[in-house]
Protein backbone atom coordinates (compact mmCIF):
# COMPACT_ATOMS: atom_id res chain seq x y z
CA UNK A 1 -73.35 167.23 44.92
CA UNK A 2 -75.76 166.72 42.15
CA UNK A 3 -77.19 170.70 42.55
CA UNK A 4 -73.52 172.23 42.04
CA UNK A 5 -73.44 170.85 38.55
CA UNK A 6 -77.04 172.71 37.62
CA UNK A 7 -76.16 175.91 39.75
CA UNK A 8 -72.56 175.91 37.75
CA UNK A 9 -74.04 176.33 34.69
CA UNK A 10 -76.52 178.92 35.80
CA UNK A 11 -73.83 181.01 37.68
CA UNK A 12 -71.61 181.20 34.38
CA UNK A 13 -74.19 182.25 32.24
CA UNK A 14 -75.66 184.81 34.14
CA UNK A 15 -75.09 188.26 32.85
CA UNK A 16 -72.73 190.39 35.36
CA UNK A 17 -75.27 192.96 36.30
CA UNK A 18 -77.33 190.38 38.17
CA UNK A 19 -78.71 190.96 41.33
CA UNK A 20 -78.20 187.54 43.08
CA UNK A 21 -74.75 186.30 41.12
CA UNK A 22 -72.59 187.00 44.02
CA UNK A 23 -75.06 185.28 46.50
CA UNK A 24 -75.15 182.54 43.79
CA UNK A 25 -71.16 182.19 43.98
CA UNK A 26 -71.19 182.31 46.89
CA UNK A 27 -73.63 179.56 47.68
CA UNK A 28 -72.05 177.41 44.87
CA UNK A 29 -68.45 177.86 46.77
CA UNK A 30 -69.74 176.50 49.49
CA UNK A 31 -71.50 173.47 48.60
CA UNK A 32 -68.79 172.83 46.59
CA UNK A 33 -66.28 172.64 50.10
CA UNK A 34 -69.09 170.71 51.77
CA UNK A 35 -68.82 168.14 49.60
CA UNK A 36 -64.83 167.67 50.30
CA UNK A 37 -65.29 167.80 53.90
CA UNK A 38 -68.32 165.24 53.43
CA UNK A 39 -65.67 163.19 51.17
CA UNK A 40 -63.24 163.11 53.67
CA UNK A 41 -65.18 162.45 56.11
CA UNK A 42 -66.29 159.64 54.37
CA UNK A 43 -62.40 158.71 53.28
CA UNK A 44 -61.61 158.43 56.81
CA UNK A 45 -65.23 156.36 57.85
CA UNK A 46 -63.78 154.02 55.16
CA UNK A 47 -60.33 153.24 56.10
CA UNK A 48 -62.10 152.83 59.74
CA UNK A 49 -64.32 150.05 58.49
CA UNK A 50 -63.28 148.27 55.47
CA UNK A 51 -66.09 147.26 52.85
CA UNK A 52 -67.53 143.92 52.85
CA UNK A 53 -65.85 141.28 50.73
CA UNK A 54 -67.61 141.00 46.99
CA UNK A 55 -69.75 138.14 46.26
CA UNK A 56 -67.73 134.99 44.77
CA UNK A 57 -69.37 134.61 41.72
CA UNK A 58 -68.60 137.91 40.63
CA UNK A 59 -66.34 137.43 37.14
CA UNK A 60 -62.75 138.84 37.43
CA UNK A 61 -63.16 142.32 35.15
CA UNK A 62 -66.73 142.73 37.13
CA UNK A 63 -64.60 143.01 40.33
CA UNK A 64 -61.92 145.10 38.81
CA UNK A 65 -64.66 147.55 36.76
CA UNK A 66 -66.58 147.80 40.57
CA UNK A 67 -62.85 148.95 42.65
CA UNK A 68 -61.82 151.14 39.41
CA UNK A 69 -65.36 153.32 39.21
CA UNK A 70 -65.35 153.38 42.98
CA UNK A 71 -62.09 154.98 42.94
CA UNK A 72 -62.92 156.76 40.15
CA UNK A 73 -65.97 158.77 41.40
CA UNK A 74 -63.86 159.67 44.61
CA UNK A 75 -61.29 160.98 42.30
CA UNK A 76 -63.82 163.34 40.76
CA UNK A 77 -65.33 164.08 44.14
CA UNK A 78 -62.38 164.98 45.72
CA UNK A 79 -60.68 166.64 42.42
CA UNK A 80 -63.21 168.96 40.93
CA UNK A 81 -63.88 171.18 44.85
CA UNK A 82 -60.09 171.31 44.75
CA UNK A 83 -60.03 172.34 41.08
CA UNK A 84 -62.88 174.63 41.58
CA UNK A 85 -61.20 176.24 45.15
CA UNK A 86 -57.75 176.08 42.82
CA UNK A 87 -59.30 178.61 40.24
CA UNK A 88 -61.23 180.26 41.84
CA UNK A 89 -58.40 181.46 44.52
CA UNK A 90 -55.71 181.97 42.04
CA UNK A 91 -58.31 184.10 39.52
CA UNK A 92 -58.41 186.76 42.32
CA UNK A 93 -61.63 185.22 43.77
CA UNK A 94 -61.00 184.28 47.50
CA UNK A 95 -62.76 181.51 48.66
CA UNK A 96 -64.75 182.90 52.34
């Protein structure tokens, strides 16, 4: 997940006579879909098995900042491949 962020930024600013953009794309495409299929794979591993219970001397707002940011980074895992697969299909650019 961590390369698509890197290869993003590459991808957009490379000019649009170059050699390897398609492959480039192409490869960023599907890493990005890899990582929602690894996501929901991972969505349904989780509602399988539950996660343990937090420790008890965790402080109220510690346990509430710990289920918000966990929620939060599957948010952006799940919403920027659907975001990226939402642009990219409606701009004309099919997603193979």
């Amino acid at each position: 997940m961590f390369i698509l962020l890197p290869l993003a930024w590459v991808m957009v600013n490379m000019p649009r006579t170059a050699a390897n953009r398609e492959l480039i794309y192409t490869l960023h495409k599907s890493l990005g879909l890899t990582v929602l299929a690894l996501v929901a794979v991972r969505l349904i591993w989780r509602a399988m098995r539950p996660a343990p219970e937090f420790p008890g001397s965790l402080a109220r707002w510690e346990h509430a900042s710990a289920i918000l940011s966990h929620w939060l980074l599957y948010l952006i895992m799940i919403g920027m491949p659907v975001s990226g697969y939402l642009d990219s299909a409606w701009g004309g650019h099919p997603v193979t």
